[in-house]
PDB file of N, CA and C in Angstrom:
ATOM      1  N   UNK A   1      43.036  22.887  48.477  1.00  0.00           N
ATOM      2  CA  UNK A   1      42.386  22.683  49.753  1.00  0.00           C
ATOM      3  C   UNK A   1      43.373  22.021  50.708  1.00  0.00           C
ATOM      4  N   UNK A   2      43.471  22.229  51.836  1.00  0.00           N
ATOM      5  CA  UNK A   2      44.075  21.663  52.728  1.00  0.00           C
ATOM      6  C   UNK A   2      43.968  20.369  53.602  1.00  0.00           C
ATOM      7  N   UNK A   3      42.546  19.463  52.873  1.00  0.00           N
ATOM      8  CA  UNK A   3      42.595  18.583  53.351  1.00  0.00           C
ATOM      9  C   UNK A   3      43.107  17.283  52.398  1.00  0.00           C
ATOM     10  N   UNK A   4      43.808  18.171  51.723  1.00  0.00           N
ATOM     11  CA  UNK A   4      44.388  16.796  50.471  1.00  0.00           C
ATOM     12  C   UNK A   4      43.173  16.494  49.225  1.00  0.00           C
ATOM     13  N   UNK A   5      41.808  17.281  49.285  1.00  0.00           N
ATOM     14  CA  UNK A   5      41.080  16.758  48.526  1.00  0.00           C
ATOM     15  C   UNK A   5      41.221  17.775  47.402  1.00  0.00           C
ATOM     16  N   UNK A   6      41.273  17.732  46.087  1.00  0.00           N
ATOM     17  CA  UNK A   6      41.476  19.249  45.232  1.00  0.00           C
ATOM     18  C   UNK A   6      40.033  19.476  45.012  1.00  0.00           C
ATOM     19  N   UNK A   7      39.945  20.716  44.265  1.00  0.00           N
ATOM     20  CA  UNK A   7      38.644  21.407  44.183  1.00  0.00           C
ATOM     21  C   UNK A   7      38.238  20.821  42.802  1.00  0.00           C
ATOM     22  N   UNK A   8      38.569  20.179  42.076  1.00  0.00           N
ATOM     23  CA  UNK A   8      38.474  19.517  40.656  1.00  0.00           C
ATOM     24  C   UNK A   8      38.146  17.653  41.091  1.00  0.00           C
ATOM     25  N   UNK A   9      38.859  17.237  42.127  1.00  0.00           N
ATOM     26  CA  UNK A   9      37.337  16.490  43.000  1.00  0.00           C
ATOM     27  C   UNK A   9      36.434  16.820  43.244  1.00  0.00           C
ATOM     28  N   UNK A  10      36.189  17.384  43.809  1.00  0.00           N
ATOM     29  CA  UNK A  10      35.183  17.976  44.282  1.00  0.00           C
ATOM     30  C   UNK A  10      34.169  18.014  43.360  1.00  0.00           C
ATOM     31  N   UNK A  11      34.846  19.225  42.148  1.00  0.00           N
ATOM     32  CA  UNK A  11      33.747  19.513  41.013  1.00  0.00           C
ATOM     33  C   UNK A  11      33.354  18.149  40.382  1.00  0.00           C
ATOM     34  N   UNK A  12      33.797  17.111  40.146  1.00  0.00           N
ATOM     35  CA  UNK A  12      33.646  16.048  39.609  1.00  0.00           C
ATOM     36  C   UNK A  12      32.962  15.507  40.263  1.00  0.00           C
ATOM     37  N   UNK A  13      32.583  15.336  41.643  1.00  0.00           N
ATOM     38  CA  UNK A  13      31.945  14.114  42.295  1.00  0.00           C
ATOM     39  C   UNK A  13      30.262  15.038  42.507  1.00  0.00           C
ATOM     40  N   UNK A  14      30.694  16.452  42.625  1.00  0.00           N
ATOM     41  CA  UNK A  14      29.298  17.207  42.925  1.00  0.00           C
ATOM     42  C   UNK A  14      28.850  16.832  41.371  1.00  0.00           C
ATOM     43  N   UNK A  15      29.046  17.055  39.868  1.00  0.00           N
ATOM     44  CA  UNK A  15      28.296  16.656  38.957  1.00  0.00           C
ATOM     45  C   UNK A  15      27.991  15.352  38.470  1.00  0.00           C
ATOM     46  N   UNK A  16      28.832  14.635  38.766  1.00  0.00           N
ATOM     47  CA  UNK A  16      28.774  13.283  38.457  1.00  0.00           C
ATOM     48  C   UNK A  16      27.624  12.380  39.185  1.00  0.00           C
ATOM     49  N   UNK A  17      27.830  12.624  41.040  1.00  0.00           N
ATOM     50  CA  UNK A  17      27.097  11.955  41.604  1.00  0.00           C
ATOM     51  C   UNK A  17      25.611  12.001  41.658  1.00  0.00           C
ATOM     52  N   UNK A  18      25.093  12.800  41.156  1.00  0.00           N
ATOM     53  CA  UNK A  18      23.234  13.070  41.084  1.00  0.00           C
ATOM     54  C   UNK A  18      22.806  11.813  39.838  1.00  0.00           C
ATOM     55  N   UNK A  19      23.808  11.876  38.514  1.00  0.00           N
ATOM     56  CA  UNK A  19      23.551  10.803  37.382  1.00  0.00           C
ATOM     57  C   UNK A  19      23.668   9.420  38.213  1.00  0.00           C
ATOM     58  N   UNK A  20      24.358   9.176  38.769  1.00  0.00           N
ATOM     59  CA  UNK A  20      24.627   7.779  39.767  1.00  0.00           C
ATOM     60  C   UNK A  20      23.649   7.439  40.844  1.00  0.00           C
ATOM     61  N   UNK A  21      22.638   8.590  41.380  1.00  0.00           N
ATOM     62  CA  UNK A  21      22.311   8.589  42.489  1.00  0.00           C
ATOM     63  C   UNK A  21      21.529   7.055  42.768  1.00  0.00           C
ATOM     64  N   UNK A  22      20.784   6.402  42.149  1.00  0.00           N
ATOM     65  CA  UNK A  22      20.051   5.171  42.177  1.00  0.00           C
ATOM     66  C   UNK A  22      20.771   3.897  42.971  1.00  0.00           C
ATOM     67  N   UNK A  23      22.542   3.495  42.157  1.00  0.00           N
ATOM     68  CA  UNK A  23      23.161   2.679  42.495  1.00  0.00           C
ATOM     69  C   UNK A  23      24.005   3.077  44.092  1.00  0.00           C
ATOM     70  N   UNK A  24      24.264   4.163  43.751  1.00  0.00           N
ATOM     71  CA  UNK A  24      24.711   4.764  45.412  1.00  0.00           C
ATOM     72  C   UNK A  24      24.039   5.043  46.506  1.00  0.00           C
ATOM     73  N   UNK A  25      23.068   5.181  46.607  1.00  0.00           N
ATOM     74  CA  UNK A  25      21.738   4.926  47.458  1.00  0.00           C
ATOM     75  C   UNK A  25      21.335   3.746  47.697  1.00  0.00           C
ATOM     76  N   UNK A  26      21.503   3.181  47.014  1.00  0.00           N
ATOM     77  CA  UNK A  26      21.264   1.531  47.476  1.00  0.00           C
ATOM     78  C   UNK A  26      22.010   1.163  48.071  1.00  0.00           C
ATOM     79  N   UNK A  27      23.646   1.409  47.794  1.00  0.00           N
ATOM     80  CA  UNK A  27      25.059   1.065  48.804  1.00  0.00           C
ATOM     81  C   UNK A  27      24.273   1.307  49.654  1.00  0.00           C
ATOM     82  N   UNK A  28      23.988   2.730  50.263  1.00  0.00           N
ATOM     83  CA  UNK A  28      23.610   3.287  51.294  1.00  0.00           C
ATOM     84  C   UNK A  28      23.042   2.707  52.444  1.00  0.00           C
ATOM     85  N   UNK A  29      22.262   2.217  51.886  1.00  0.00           N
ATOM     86  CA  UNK A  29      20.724   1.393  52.381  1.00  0.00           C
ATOM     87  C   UNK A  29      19.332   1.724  52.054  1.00  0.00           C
ATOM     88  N   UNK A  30      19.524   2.818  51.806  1.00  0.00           N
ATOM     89  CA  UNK A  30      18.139   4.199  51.175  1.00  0.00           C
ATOM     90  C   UNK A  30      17.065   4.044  51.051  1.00  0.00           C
ATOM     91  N   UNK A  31      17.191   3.232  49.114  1.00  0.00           N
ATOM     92  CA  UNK A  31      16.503   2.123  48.639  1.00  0.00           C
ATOM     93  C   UNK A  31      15.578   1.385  48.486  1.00  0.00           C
ATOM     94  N   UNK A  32      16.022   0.842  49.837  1.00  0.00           N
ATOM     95  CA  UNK A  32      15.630  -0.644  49.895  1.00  0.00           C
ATOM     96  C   UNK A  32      14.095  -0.786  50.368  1.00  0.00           C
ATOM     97  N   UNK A  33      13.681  -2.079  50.305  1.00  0.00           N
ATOM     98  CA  UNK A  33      11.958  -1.653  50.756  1.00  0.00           C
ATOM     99  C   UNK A  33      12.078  -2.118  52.667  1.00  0.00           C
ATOM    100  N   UNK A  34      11.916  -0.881  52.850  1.00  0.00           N
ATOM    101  CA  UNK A  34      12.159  -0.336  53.962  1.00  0.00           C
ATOM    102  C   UNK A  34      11.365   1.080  54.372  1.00  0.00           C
ATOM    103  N   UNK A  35      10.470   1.096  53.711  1.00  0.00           N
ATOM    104  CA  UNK A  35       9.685   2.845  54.140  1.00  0.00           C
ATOM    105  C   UNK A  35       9.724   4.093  53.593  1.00  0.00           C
ATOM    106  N   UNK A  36      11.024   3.536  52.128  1.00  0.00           N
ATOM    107  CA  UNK A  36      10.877   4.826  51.177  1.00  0.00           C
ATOM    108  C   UNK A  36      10.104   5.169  49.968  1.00  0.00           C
ATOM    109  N   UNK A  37       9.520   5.647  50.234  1.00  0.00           N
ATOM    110  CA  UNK A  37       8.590   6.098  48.637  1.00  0.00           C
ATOM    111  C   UNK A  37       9.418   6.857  48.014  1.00  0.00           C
ATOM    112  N   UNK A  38       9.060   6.441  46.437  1.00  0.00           N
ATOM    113  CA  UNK A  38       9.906   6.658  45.452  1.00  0.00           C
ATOM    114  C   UNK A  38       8.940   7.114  44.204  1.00  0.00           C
ATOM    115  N   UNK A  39       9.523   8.246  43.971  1.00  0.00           N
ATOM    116  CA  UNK A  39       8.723   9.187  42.724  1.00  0.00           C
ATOM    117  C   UNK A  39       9.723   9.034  41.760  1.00  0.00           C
ATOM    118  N   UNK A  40       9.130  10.166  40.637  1.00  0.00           N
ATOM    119  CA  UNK A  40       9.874  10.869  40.074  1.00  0.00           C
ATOM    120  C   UNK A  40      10.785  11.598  40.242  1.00  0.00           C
ATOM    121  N   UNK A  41      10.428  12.874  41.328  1.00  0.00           N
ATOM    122  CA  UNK A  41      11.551  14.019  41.549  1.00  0.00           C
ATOM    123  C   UNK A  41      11.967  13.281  42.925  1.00  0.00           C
ATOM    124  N   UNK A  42      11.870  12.550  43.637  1.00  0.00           N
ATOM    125  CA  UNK A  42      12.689  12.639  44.792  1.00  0.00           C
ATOM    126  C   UNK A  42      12.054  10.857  45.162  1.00  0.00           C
ATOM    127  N   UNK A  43      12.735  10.713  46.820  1.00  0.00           N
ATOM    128  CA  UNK A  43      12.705   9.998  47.599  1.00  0.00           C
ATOM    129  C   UNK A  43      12.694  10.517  49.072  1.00  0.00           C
ATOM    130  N   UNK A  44      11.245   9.902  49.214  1.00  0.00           N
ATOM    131  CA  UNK A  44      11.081  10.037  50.837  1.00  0.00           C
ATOM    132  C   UNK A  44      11.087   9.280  52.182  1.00  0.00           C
ATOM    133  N   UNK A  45      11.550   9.396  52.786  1.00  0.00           N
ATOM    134  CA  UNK A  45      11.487   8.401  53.989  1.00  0.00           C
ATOM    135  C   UNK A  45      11.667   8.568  55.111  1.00  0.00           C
ATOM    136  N   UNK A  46      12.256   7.371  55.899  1.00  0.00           N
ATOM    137  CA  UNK A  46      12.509   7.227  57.498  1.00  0.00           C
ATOM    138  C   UNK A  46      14.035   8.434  57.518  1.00  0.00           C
ATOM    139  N   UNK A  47      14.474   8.576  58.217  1.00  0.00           N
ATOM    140  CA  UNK A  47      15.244   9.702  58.515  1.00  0.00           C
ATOM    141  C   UNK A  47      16.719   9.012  58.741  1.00  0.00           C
ATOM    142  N   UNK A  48      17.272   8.470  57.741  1.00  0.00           N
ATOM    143  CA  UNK A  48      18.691   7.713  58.299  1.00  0.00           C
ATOM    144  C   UNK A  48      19.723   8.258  59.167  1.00  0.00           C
ATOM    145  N   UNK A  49      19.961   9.242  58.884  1.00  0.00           N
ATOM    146  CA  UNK A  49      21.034   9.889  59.725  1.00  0.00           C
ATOM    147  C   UNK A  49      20.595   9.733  60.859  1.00  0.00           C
ATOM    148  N   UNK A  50      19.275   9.541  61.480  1.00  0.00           N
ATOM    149  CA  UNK A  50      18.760   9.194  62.830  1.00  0.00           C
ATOM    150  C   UNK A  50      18.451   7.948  62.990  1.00  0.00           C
ATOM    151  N   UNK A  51      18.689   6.548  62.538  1.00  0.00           N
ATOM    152  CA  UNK A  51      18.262   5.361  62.392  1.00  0.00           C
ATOM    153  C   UNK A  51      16.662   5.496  61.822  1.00  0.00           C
ATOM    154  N   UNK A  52      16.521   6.231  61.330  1.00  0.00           N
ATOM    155  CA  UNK A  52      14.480   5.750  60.701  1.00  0.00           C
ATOM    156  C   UNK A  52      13.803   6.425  62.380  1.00  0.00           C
ATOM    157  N   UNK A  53      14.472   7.714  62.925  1.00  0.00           N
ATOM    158  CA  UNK A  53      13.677   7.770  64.305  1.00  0.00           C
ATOM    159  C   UNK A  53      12.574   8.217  63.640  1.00  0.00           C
ATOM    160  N   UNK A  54      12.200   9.006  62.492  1.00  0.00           N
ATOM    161  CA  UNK A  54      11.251   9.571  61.924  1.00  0.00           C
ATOM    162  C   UNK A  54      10.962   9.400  60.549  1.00  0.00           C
ATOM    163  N   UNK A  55       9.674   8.583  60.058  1.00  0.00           N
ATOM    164  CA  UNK A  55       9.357   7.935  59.277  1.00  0.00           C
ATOM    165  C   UNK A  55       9.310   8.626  57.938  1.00  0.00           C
ATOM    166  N   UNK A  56       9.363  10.185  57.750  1.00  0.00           N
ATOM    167  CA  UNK A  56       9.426  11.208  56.606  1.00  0.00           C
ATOM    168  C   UNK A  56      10.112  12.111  57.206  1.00  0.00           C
ATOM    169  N   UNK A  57      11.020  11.738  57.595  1.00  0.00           N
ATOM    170  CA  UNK A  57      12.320  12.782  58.003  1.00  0.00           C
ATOM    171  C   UNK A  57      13.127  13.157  57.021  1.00  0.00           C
ATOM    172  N   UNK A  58      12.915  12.767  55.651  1.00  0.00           N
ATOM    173  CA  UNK A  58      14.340  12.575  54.978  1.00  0.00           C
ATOM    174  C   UNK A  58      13.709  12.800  53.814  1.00  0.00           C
ATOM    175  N   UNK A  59      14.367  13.353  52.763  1.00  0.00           N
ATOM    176  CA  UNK A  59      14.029  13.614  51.659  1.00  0.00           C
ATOM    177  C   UNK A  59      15.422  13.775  50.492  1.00  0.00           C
ATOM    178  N   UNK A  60      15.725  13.233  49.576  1.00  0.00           N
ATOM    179  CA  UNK A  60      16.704  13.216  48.393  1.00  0.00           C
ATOM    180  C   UNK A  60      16.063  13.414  47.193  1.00  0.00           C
ATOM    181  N   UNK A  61      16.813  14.525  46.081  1.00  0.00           N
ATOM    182  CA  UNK A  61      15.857  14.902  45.686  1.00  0.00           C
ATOM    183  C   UNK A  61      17.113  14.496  44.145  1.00  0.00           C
ATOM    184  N   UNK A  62      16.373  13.856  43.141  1.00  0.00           N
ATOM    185  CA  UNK A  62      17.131  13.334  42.324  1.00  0.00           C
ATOM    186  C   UNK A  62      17.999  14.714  40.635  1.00  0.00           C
ATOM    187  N   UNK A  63      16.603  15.490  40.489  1.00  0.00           N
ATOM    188  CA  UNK A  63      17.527  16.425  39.480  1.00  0.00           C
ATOM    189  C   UNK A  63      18.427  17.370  40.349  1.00  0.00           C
ATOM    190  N   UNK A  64      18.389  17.697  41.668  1.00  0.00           N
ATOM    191  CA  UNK A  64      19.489  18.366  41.829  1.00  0.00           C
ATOM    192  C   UNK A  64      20.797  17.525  42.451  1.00  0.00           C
ATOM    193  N   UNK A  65      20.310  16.510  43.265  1.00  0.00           N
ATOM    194  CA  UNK A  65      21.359  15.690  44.050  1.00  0.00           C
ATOM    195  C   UNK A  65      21.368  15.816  45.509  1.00  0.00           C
ATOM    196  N   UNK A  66      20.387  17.033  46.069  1.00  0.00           N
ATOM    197  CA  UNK A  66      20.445  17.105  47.051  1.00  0.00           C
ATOM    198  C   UNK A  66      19.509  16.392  48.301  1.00  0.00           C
ATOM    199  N   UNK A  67      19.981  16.625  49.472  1.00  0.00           N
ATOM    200  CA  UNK A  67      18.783  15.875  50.660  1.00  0.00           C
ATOM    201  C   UNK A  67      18.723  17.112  51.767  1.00  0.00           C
ATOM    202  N   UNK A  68      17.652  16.432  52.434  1.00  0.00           N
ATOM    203  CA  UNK A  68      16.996  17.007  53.772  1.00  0.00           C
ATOM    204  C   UNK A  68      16.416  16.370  54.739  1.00  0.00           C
ATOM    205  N   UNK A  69      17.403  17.132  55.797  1.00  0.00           N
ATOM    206  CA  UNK A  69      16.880  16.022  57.348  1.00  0.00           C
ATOM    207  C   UNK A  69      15.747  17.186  57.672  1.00  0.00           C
ATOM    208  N   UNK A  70      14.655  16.497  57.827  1.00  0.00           N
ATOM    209  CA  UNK A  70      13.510  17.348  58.132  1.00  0.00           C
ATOM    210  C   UNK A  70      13.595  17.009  59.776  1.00  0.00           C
ATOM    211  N   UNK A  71      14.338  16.149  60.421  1.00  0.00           N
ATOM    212  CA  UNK A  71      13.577  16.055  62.042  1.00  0.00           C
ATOM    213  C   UNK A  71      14.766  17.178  62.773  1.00  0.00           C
ATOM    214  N   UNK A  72      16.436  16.926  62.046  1.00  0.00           N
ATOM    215  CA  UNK A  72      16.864  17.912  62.759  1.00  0.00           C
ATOM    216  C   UNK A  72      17.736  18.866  62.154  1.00  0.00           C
ATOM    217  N   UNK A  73      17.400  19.061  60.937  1.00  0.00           N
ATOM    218  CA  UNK A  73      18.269  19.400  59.653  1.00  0.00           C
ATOM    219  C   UNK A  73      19.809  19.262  59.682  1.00  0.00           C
ATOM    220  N   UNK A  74      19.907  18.670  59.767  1.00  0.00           N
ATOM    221  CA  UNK A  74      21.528  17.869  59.254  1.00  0.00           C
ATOM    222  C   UNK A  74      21.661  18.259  58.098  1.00  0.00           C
ATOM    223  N   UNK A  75      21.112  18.225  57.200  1.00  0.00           N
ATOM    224  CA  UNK A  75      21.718  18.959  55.977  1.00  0.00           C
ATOM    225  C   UNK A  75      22.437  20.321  56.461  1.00  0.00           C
ATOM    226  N   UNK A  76      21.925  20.879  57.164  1.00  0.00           N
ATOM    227  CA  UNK A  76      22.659  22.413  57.465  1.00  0.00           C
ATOM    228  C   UNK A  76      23.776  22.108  57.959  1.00  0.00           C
ATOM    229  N   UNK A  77      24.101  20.916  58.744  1.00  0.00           N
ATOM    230  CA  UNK A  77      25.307  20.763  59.519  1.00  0.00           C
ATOM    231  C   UNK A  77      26.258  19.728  58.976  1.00  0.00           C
ATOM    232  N   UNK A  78      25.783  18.798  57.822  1.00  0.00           N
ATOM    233  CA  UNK A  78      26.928  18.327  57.250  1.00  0.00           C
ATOM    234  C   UNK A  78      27.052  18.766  55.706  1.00  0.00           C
ATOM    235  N   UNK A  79      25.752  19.517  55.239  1.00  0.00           N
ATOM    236  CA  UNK A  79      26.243  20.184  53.632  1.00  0.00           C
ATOM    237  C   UNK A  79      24.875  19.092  52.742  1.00  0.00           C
ATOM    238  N   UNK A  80      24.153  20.017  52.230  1.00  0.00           N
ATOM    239  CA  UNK A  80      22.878  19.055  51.948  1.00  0.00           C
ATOM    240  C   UNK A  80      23.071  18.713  50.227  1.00  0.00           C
ATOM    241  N   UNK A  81      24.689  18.413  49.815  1.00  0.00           N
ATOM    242  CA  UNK A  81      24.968  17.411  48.656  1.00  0.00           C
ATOM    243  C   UNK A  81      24.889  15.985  48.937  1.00  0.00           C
ATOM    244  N   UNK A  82      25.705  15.122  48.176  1.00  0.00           N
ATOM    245  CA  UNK A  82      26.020  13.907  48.310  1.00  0.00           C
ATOM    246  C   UNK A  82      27.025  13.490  49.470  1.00  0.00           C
ATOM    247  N   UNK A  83      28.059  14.563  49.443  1.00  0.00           N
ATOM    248  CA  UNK A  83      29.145  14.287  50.490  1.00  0.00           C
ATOM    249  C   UNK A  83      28.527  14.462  51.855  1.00  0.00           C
ATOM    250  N   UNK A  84      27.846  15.705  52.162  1.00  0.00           N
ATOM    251  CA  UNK A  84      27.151  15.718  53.154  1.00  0.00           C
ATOM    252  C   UNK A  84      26.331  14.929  53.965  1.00  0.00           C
ATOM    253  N   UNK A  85      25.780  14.305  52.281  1.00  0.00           N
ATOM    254  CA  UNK A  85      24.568  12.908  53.299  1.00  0.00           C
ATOM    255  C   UNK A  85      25.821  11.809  53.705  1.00  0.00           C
ATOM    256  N   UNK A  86      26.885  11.261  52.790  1.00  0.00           N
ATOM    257  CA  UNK A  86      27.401   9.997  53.387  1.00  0.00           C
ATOM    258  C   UNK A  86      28.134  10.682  54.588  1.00  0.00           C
ATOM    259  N   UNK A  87      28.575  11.782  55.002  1.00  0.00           N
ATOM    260  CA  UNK A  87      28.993  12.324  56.040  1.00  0.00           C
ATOM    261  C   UNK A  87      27.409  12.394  57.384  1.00  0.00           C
ATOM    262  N   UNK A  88      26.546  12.715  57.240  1.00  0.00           N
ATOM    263  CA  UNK A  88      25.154  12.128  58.121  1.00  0.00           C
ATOM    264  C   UNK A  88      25.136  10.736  58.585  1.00  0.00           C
ATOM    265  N   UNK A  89      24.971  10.362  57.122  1.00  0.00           N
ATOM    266  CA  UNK A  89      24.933   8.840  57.555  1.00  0.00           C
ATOM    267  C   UNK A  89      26.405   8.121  58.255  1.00  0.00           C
ATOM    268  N   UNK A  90      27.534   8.060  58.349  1.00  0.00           N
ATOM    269  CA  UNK A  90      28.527   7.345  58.556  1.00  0.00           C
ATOM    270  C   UNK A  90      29.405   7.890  59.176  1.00  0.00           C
ATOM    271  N   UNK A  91      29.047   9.522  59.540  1.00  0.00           N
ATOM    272  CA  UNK A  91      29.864  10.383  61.014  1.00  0.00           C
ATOM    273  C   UNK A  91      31.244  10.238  60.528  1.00  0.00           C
ATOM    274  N   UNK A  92      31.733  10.020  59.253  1.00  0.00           N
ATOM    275  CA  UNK A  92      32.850  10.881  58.747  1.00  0.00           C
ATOM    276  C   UNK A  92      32.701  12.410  58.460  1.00  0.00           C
ATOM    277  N   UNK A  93      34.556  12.318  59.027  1.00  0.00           N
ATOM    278  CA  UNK A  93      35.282  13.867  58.260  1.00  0.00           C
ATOM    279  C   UNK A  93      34.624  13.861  56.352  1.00  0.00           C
ATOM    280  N   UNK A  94      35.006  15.413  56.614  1.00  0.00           N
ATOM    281  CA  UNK A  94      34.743  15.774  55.025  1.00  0.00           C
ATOM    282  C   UNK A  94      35.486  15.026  54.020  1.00  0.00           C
ATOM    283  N   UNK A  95      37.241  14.892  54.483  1.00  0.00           N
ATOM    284  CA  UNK A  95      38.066  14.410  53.619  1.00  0.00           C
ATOM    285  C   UNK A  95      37.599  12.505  53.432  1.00  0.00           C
ATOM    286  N   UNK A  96      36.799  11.969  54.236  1.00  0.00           N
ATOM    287  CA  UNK A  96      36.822  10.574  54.649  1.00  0.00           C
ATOM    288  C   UNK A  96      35.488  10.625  53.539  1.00  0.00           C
ATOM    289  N   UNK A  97      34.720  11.354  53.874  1.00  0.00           N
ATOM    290  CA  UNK A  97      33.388  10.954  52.926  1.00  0.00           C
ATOM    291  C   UNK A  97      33.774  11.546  51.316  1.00  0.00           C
ATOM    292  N   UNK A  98      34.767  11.964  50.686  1.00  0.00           N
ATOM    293  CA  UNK A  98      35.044  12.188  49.642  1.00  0.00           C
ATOM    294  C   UNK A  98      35.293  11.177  49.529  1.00  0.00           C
ATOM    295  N   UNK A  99      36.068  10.978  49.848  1.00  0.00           N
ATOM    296  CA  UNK A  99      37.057   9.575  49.510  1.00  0.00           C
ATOM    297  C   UNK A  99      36.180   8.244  49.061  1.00  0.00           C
ATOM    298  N   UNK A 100      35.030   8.046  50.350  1.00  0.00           N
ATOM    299  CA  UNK A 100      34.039   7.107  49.791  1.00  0.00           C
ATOM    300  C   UNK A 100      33.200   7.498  48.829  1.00  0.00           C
ATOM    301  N   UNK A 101      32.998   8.482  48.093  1.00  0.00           N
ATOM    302  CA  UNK A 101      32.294   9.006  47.315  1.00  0.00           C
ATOM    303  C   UNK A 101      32.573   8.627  46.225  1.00  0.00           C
ATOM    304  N   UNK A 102      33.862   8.791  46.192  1.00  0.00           N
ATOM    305  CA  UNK A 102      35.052   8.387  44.952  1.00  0.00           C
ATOM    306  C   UNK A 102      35.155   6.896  44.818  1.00  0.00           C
ATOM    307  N   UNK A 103      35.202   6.413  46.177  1.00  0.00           N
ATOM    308  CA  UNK A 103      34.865   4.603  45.646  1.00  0.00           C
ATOM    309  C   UNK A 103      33.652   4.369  45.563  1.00  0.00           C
ATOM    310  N   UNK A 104      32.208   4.806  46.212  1.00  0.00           N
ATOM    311  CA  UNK A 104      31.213   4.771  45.770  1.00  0.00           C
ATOM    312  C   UNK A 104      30.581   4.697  44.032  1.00  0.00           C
ATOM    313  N   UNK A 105      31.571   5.843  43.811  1.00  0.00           N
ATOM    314  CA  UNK A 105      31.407   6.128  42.051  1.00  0.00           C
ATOM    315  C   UNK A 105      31.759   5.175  41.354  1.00  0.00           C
ATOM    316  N   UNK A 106      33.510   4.644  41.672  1.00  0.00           N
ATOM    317  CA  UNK A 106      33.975   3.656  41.014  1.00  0.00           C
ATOM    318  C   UNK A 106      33.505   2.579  40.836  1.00  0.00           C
ATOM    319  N   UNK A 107      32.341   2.152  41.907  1.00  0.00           N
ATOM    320  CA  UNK A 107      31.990   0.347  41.734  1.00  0.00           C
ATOM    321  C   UNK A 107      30.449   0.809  41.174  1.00  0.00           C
ATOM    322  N   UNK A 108      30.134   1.383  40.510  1.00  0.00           N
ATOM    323  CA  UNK A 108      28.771   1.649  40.320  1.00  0.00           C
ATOM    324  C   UNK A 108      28.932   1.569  38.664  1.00  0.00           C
TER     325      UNK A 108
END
C-alpha cells in the first residue's frame, strides 16, 4: 500500500480488533454511562461522530466489529470497520487511524 501501512496490518487489526472491542471503546468514550445501551449483539447510542446530535444514531455491532451512523451514514464515508469509526470520531487520515488502532491494541 502506498500509505506505508501493509496489507498484513491491516489483516491483523481488522481480526484482532472486534475480540478487543470492550476495552477500545471505552478509550473511545462509547462506553461510558452516557446514553448507550448495551446488549448482547451490539451497542446503541448518541451518534459520536456528531457529538451525541442524535440520541440512537449510532450503532456497533460486537460479532462482526462493525458500526453505523444512522443520522448521516458515515460509515459509508469513512469505512464501517474499526478504522473507519476512529477515523469518524477523530477526523484522521486512514494511515493516522491505523496507527492509533495499533496503539489502541497495544495498551489494552
Amino acid at each position: 500500500m502506498d500509505n506505508g501501512i501493509t496489507q498484513d496490518t491491516l489483516i491483523e487489526l481488522r481480526e484482532k480488533l472486534p475480540l478487543l472491542h470492550e476495552p477500545i471503546l471505552r478509550k473511545l468514550g462509547i462506553i461510558e454511562d452516557n446514553g448507550y445501551i448495551i446488549n448482547a449483539e451490539n451497542i446503541r447510542g448518541p451518534a459520536i461522530c456528531h457529538n451525541g446530535d442524535n440520541p440512537t444514531g449510532f450503532s456497533y455491532y460486537f460479532q462482526t466489529g462493525n458500526w453505523r451512523c444512522w443520522t448521516h451514514n458515515c460509515h459509508e464515508k469513512y469505512g464501517d470497520d474499526f478504522i473507519g469509526l476512529i477515523r469518524a470520531i477523530s477526523g484522521k487520515g486512514f494511515k493516522e487511524a491505523v496507527l492509533e488502532a495499533k496503539d489502541r491494541k497495544s495498551v489494552v
